[in-house]
Protein backbone atom coordinates (compact mmCIF):
# COMPACT_ATOMS: atom_id res chain seq x y z
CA UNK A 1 -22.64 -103.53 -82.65
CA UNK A 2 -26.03 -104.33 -81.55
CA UNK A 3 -28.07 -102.29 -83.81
CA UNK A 4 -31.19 -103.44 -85.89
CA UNK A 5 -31.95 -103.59 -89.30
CA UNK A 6 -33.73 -100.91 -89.86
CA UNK A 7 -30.97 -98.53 -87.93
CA UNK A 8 -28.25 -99.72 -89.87
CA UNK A 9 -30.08 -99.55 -93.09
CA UNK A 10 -30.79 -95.76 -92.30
CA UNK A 11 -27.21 -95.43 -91.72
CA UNK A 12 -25.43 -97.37 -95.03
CA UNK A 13 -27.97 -96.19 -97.49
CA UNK A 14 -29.61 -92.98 -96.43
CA UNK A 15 -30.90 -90.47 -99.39
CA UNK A 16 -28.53 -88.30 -98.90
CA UNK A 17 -25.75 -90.24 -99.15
CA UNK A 18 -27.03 -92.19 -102.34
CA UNK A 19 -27.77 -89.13 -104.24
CA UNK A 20 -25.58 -85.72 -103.27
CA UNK A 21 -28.38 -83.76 -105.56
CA UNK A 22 -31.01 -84.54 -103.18
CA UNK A 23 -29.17 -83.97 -100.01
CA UNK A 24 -28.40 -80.74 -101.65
CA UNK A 25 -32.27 -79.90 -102.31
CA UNK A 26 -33.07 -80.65 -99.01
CA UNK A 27 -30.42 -78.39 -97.16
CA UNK A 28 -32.16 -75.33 -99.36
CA UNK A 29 -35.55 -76.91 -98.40
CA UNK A 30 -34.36 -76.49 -94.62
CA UNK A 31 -32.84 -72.95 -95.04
CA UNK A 32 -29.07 -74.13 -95.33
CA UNK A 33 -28.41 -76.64 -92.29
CA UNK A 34 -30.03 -78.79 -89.58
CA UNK A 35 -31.42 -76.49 -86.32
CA UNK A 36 -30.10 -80.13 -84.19
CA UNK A 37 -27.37 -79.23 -81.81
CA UNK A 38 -24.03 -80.85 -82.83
CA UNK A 39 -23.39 -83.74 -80.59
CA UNK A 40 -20.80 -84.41 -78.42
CA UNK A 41 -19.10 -87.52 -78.57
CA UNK A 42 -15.97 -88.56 -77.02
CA UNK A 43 -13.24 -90.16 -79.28
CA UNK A 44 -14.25 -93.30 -78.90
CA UNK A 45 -17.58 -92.56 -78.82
CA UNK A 46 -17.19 -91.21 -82.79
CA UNK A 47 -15.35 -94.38 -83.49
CA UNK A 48 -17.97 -96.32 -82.48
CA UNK A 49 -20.44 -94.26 -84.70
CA UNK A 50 -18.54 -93.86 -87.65
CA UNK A 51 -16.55 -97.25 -87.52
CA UNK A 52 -18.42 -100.45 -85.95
CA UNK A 53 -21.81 -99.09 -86.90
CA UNK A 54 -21.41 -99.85 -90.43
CA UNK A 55 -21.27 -103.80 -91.26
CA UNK A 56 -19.70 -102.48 -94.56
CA UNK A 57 -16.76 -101.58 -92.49
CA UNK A 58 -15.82 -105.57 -91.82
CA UNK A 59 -13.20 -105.20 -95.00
CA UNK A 60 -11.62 -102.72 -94.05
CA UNK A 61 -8.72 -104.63 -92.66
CA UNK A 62 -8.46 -105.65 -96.00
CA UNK A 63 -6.34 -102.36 -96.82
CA UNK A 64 -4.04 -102.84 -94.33
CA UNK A 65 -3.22 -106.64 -95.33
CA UNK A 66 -3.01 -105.64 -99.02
CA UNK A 67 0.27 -103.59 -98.26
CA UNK A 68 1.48 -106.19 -96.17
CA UNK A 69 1.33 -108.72 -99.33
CA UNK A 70 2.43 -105.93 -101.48
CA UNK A 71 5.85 -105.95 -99.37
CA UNK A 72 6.03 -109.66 -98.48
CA UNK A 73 4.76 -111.52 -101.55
CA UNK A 74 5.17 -111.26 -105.53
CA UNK A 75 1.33 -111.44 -106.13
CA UNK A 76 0.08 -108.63 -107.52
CA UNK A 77 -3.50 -110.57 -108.86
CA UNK A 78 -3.75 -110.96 -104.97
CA UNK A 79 -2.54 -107.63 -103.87
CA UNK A 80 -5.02 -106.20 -106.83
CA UNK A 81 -8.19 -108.17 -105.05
CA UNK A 82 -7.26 -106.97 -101.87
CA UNK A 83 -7.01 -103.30 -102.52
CA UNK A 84 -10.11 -103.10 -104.05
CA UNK A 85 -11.80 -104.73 -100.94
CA UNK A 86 -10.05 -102.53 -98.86
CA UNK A 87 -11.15 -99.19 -100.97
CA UNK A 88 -14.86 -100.53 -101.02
CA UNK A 89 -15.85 -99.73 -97.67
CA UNK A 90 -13.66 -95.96 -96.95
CA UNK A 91 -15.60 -94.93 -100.87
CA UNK A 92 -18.92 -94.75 -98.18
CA UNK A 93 -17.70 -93.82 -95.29
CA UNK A 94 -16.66 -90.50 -97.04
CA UNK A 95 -20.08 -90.05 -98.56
CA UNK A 96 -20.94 -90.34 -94.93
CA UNK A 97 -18.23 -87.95 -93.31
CA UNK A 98 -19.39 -85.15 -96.60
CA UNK A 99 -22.67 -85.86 -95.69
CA UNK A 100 -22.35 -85.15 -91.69
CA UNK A 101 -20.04 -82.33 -92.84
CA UNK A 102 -23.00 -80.89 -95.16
CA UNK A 103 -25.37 -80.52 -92.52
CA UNK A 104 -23.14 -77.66 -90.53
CA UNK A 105 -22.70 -75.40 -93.91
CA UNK A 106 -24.78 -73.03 -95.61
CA UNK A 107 -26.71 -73.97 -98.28
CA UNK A 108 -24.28 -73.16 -100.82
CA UNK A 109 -21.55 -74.94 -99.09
CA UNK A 110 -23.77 -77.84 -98.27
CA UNK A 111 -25.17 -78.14 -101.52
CA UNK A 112 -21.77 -77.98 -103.27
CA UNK A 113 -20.52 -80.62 -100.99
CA UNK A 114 -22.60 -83.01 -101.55
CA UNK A 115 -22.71 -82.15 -105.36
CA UNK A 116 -19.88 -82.95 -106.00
CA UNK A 117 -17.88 -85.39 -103.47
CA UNK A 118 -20.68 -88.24 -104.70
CA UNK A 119 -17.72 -89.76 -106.76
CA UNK A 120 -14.33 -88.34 -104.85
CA UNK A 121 -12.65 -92.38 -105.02
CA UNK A 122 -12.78 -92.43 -109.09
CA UNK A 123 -11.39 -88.84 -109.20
CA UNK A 124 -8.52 -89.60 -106.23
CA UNK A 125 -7.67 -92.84 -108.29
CA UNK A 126 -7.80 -90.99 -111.78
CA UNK A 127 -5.79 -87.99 -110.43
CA UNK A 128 -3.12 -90.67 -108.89
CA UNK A 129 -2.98 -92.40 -111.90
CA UNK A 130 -2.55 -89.42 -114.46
CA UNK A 131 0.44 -88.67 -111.90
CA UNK A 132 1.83 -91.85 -113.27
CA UNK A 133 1.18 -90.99 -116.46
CA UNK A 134 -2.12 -93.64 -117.45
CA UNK A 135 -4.31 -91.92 -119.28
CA UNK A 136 -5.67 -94.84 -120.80
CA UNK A 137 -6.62 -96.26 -117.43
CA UNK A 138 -8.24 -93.05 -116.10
CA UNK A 139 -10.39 -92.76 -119.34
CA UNK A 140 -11.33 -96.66 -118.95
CA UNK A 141 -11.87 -96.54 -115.40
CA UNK A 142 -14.14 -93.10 -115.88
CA UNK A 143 -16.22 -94.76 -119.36
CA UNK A 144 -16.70 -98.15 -116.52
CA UNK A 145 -18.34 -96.11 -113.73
CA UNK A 146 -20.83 -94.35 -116.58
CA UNK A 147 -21.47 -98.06 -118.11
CA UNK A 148 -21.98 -99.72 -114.38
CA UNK A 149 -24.33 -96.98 -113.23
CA UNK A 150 -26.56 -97.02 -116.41
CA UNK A 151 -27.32 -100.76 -117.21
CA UNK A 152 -25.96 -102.55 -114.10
CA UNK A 153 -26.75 -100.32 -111.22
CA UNK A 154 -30.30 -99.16 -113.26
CA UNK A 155 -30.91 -102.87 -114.51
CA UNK A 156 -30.49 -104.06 -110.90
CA UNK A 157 -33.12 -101.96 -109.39
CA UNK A 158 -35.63 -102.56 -112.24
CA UNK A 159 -35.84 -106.14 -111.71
CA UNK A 160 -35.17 -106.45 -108.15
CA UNK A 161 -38.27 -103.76 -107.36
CA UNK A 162 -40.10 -105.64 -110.34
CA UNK A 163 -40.02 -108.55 -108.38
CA UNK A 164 -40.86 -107.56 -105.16
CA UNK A 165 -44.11 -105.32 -106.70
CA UNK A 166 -44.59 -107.81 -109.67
CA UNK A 167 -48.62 -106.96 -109.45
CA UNK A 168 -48.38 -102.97 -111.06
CA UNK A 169 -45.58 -101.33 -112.83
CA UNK A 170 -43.43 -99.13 -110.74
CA UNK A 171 -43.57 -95.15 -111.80
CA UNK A 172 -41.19 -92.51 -110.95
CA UNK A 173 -40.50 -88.63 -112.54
CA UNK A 174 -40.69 -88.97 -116.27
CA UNK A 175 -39.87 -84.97 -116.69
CA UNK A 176 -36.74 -85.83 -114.73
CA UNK A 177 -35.69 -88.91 -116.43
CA UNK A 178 -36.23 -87.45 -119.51
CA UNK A 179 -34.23 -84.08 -119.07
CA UNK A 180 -31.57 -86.74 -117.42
CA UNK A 181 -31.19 -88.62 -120.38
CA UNK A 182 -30.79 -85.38 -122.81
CA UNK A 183 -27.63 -84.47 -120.15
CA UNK A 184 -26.20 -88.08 -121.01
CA UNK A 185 -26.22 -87.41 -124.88
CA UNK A 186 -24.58 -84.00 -124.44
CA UNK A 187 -21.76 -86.14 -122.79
CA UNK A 188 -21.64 -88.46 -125.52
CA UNK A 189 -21.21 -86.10 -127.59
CA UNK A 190 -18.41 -83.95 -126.01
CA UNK A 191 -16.68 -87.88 -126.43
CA UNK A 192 -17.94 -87.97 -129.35
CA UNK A 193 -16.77 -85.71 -131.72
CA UNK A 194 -13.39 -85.43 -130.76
CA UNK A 195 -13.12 -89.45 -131.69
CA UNK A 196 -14.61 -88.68 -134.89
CA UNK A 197 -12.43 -85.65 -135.93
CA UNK A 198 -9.69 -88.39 -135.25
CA UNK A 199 -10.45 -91.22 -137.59
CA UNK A 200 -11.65 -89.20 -140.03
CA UNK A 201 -8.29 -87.53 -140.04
CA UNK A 202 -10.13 -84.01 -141.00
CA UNK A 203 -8.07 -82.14 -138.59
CA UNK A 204 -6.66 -79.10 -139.20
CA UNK A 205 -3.35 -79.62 -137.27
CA UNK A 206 -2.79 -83.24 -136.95
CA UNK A 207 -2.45 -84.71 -133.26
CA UNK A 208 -2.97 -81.26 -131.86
CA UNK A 209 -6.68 -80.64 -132.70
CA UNK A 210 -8.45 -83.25 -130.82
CA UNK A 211 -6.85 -82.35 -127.85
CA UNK A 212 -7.48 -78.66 -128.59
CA UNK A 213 -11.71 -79.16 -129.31
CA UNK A 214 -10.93 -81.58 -125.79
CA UNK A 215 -10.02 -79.09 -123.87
CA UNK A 216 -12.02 -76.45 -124.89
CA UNK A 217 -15.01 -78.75 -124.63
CA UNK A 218 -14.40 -79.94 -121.04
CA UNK A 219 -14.51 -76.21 -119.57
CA UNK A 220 -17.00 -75.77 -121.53
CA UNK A 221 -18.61 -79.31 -119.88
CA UNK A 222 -18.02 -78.00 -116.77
CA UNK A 223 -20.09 -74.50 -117.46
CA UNK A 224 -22.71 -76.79 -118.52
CA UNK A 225 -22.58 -78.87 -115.23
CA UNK A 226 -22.45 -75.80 -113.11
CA UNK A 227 -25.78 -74.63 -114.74
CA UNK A 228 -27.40 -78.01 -114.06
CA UNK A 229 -26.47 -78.02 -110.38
CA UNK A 230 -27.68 -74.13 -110.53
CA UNK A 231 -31.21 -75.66 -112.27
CA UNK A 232 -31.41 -78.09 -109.85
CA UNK A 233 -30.70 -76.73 -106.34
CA UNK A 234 -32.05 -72.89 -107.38
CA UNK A 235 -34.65 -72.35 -110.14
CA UNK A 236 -36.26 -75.89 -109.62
CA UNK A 237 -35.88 -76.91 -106.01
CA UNK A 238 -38.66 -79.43 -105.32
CA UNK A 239 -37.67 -81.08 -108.92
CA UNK A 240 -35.21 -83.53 -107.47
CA UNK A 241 -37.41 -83.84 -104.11
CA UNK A 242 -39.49 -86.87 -103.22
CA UNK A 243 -42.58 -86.54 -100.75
CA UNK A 244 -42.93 -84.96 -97.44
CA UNK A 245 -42.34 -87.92 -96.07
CA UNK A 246 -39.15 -89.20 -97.18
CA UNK A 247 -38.01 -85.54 -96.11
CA UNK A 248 -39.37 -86.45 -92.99
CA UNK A 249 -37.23 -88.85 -92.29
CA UNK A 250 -33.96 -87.50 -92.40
CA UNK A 251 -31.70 -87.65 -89.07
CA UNK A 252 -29.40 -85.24 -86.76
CA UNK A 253 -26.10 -85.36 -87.45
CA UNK A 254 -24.32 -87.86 -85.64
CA UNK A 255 -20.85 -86.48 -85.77
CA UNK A 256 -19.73 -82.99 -84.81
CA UNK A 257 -18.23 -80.65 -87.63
CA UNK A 258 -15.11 -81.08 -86.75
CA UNK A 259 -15.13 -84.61 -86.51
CA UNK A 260 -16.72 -84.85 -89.76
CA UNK A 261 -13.55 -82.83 -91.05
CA UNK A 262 -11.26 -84.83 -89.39
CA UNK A 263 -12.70 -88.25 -90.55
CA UNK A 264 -13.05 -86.96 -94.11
CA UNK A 265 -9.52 -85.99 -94.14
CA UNK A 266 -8.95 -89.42 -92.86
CA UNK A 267 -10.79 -91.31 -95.17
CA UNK A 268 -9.41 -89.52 -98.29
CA UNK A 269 -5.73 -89.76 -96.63
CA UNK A 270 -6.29 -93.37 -96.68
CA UNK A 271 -8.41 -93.73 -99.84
CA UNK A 272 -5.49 -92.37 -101.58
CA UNK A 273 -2.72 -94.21 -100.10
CA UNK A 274 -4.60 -97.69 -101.46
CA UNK A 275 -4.90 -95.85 -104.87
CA UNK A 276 -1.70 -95.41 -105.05
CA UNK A 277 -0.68 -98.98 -104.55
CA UNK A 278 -3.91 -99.95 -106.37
CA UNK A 279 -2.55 -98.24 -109.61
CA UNK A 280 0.74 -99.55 -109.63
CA UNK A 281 -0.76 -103.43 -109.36
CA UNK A 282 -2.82 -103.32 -112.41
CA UNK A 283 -0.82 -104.21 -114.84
CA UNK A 284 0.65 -106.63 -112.58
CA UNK A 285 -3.07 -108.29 -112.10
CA UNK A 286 -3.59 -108.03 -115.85
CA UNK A 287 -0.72 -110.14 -116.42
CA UNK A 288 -1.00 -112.71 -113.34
CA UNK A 289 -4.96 -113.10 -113.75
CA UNK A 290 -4.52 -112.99 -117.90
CA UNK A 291 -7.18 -110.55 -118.78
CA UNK A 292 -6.82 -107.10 -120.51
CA UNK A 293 -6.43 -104.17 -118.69
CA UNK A 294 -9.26 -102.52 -120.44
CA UNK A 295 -11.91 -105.36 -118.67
CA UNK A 296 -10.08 -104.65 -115.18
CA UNK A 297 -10.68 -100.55 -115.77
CA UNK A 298 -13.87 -100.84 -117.57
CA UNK A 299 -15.74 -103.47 -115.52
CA UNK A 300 -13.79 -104.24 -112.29
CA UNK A 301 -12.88 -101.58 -110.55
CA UNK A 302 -16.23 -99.63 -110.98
CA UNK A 303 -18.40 -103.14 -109.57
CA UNK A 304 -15.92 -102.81 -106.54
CA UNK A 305 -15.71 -99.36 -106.07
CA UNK A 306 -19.16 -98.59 -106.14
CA UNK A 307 -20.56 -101.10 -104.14
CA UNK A 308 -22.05 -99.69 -101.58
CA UNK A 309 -24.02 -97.08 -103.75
CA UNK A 310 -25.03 -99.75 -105.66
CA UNK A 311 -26.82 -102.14 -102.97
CA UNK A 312 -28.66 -98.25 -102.08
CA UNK A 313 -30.06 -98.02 -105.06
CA UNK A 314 -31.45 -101.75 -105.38
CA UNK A 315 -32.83 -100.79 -101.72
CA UNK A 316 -34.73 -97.92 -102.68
CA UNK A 317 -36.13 -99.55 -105.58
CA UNK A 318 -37.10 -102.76 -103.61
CA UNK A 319 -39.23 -99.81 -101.22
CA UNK A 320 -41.04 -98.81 -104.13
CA UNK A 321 -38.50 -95.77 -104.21
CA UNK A 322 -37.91 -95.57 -107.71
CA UNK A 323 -36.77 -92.08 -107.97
CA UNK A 324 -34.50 -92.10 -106.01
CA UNK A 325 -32.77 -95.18 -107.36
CA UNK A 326 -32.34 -92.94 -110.57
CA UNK A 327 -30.69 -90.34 -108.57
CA UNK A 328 -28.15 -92.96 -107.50
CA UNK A 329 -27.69 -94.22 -111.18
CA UNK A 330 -28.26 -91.70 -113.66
CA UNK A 331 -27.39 -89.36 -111.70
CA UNK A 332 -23.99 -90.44 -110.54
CA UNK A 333 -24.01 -90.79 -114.66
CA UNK A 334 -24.50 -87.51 -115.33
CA UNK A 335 -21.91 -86.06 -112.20
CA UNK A 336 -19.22 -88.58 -113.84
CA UNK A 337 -19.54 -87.89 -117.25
CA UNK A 338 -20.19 -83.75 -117.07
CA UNK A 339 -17.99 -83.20 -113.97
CA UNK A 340 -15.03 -85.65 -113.37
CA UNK A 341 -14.26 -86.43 -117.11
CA UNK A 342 -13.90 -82.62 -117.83
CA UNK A 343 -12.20 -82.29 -114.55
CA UNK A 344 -9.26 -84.42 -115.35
CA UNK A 345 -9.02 -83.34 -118.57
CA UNK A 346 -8.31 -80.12 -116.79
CA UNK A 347 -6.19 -81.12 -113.98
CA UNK A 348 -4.04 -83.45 -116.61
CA UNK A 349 -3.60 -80.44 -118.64
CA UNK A 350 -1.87 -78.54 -115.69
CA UNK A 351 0.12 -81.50 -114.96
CA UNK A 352 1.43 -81.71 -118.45
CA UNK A 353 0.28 -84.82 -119.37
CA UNK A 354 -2.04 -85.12 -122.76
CA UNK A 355 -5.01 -86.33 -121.79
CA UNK A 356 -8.38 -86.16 -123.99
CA UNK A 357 -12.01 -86.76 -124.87
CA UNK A 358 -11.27 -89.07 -127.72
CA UNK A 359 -11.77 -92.47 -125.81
CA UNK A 360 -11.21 -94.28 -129.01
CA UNK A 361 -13.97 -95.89 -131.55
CA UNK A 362 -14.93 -98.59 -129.53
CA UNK A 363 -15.30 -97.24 -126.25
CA UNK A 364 -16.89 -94.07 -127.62
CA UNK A 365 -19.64 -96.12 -129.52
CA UNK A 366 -20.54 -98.34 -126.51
CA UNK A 367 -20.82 -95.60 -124.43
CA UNK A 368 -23.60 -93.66 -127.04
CA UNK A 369 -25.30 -97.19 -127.73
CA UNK A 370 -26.04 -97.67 -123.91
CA UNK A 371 -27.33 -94.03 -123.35
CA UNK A 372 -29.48 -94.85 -125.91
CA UNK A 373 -30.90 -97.88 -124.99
CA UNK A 374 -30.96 -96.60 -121.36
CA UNK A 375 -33.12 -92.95 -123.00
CA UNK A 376 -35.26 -95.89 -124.72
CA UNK A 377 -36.23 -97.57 -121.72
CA UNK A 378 -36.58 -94.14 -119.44
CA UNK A 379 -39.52 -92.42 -121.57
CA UNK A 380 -42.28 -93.87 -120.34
CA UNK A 381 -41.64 -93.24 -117.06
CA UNK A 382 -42.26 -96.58 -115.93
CA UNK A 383 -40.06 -99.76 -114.73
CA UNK A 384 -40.23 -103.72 -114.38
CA UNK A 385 -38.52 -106.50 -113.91
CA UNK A 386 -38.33 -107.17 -117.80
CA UNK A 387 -36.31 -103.71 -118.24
CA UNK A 388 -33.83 -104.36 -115.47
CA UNK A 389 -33.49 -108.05 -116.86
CA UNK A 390 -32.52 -106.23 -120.46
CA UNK A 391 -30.36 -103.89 -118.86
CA UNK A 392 -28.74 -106.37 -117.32
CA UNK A 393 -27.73 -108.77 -119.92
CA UNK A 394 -26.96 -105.09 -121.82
CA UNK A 395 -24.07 -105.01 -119.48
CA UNK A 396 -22.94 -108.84 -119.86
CA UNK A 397 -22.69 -108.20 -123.34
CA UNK A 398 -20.86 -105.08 -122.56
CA UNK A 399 -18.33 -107.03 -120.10
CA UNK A 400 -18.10 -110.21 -122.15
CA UNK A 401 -16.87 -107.29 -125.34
CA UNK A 402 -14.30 -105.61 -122.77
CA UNK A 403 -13.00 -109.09 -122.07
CA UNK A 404 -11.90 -110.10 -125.67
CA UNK A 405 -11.49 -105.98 -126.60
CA UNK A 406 -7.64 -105.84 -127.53
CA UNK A 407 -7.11 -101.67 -126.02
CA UNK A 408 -5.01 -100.03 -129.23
CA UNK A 409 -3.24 -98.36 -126.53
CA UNK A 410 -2.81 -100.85 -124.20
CA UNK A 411 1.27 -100.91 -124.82
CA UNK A 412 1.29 -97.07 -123.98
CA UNK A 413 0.09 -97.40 -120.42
């Protein structure tokens, strides 16, 4: 494991595997896939690669000692903490293995790929847990990863690249941001108004209309979402792209395709095998660690999960990189909110189970106050450490609210 810095830095927070829509951009930009010859590694050869280069990859024993305490001990607060170590590392490893994958497909392939595996743990952990019927915790979990990319992830790069170029405001795509941010409050609003048809108890069949306007909205969500990644990868190619330069850069694949296949199947295998146990124990850590589920959905497992993605994005802002940490934020925002809430909606509707868009009041009101704030602080196309510093405390007061936030449906999970 004797690799420098700068190598392993390429390796756990690459472009491509930060933001899927620019790995996308650049696959049409290169006519579909990488002219490099696949390599040929020997099995321990792509261990080595895909395994001990990654420093990231230190927990994951964690996974395998979090079943062991499952079986052998009672404590499910400790079971809980080790899961979500475990998970932490195998969510970027899979970016990784989609990303390796990408660069063998055609550009529709590719860019589909990358579109949309950018957030494949929080859809394997929702889809596990609508199996087990908690729809609460799949909407909480889903509204978390929207919150923690917006103010935390966002608010982190601000001031950390504020810091390091403290002498001139740091710039980045204002068109994008802006057209971003209009995305965002077409989500809200799909959450929106089925929450206020609700409590104002104007539907037209009680209890069945919400989740009728639900469904109906998240297909048409998805359209909508489809047409975006159609903008983005087709009619406006270069609109997601940063310089020459940073195109420049990009590497070979490291992998083969089919160990990139086999490794993704791998990783997912395993990623969902931890969710599964992960699911069960939340309750159990809400009770042993004596804080509401709703803080444990909303704010823990998104920190946790996301990690990785998260340190990227505060790296590309500390390089002066700004656009790109947006891509990692809003971005993942926007592929959360207009993709995988829809999707479940979807796939819990051909499960059976009842799931909606009405995330109650509370939930549904935080979530339009922070795209607000975050559209606020977007339009003038610039960033310091002052905005990341607001953002930040945004999301303390947004954690410290969880915390004490009583979930109406908490008894229903």
């Amino acid at each position: 494991m004797d690799f420098d810095d700068e190598a392993e830095h390429k390796r756990l927070y690459r472009v491509e595997t930060s933001s899927p829509q620019r790995k996308a951009v650049f696959l049409l930009e290169q006519g579909g896939s990488l002219s490099a010859k696949a390599p040929k590694n020997s099995v321990i050869q792509s261990f080595k690669i895909v395994i001990l280069s990654n420093k990231l990859n230190l927990l994951l024993p964690f996974g395998p000692i979090a079943i062991l305490v499952h079986y052998l001990t009672d404590s499910k607060g400790c079971f809980f903490l080790l899961s979500l170590l475990g998970i932490t590392p195998l969510a970027e490893r899979l970016g990784y293995a989609t990303e390796q994958l990408a660069c063998y497909t055609g550009l529709t392939v590719g860019g589909l790929l990358n579109a949309t595996f950018g957030n494949v743990t929080e859809l394997i952990i929702s889809i596990i847990a609508l199996k087990n019927g908690m729809i609460r915790v799949v909407q909480l979990t889903l509204l978390g990863s929207i919150l923690s990319n917006m103010l935390l992830v966002l608010g982190c790069s601000f001031f950390c690249g504020g810091i390091v170029f403290s002498k001139k405001p740091q710039v980045f795509d204002k068109g994008n941001a802006v057209l971003n941010s209009g995305m965002l409050l077409i989500a809200v609003m799909s959450l929106l108004f089925p929450a206020l048809l609700h409590y104002t108890h104007s539907e037209v069949h009680a209890g069945s209309s919400d989740l009728a306007i639900s469904r109906s909205t998240s297909c048409i969500m998805l359209v909508a979402y489809a047409a975006y990644l159609f903008f983005q990868l087709k009619s406006q190619p270069s609109f997601l792209t940063e310089s020459q330069e940073t195109s420049d850069d990009d590497e070979v694949p490291e992998i083969s395709k089919w160990e990139a296949i086999i490794w993704l199947l791998i990783f997912t295998a395993w990623v969902s095998l931890l969710s599964c146990y992960l699911v069960d124990a939340i309750e159990g850590a809400s009770v042993s660690w004596k804080i509401p589920i709703s803080f444990i959905s909303v704010i823990l497992l998104p920190i946790v999960g996301n990690a990785a993605e998260h340190a990227g994005a505060v790296m590309f802002a500390m390089k002066d990189k700004l656009d790109l940490s947006l891509g990692v934020a809003i971005g993942s925002s926007i592929q959360i909110s207009m993709f995988a809430v829809p999707f479940c909606v979807v796939i819990s509707w051909m499960m059976g189970e009842q799931m909606d868009l009405n995330f109650q009041l509370f939930e549904t009101a935080t979530l339009f106050i922070t795209v607000i704030v975050v559209a606020f602080f977007l339009q003038e196309g610039t960033s310091n450490y002052f905005k990341g510093l607001m953002l930040i405390l945004s999301y303390l007061i947004v954690a410290v609210s969880f915390f004490v936030h009583q979930d109406p449906d908490q008894d229903d999970i």
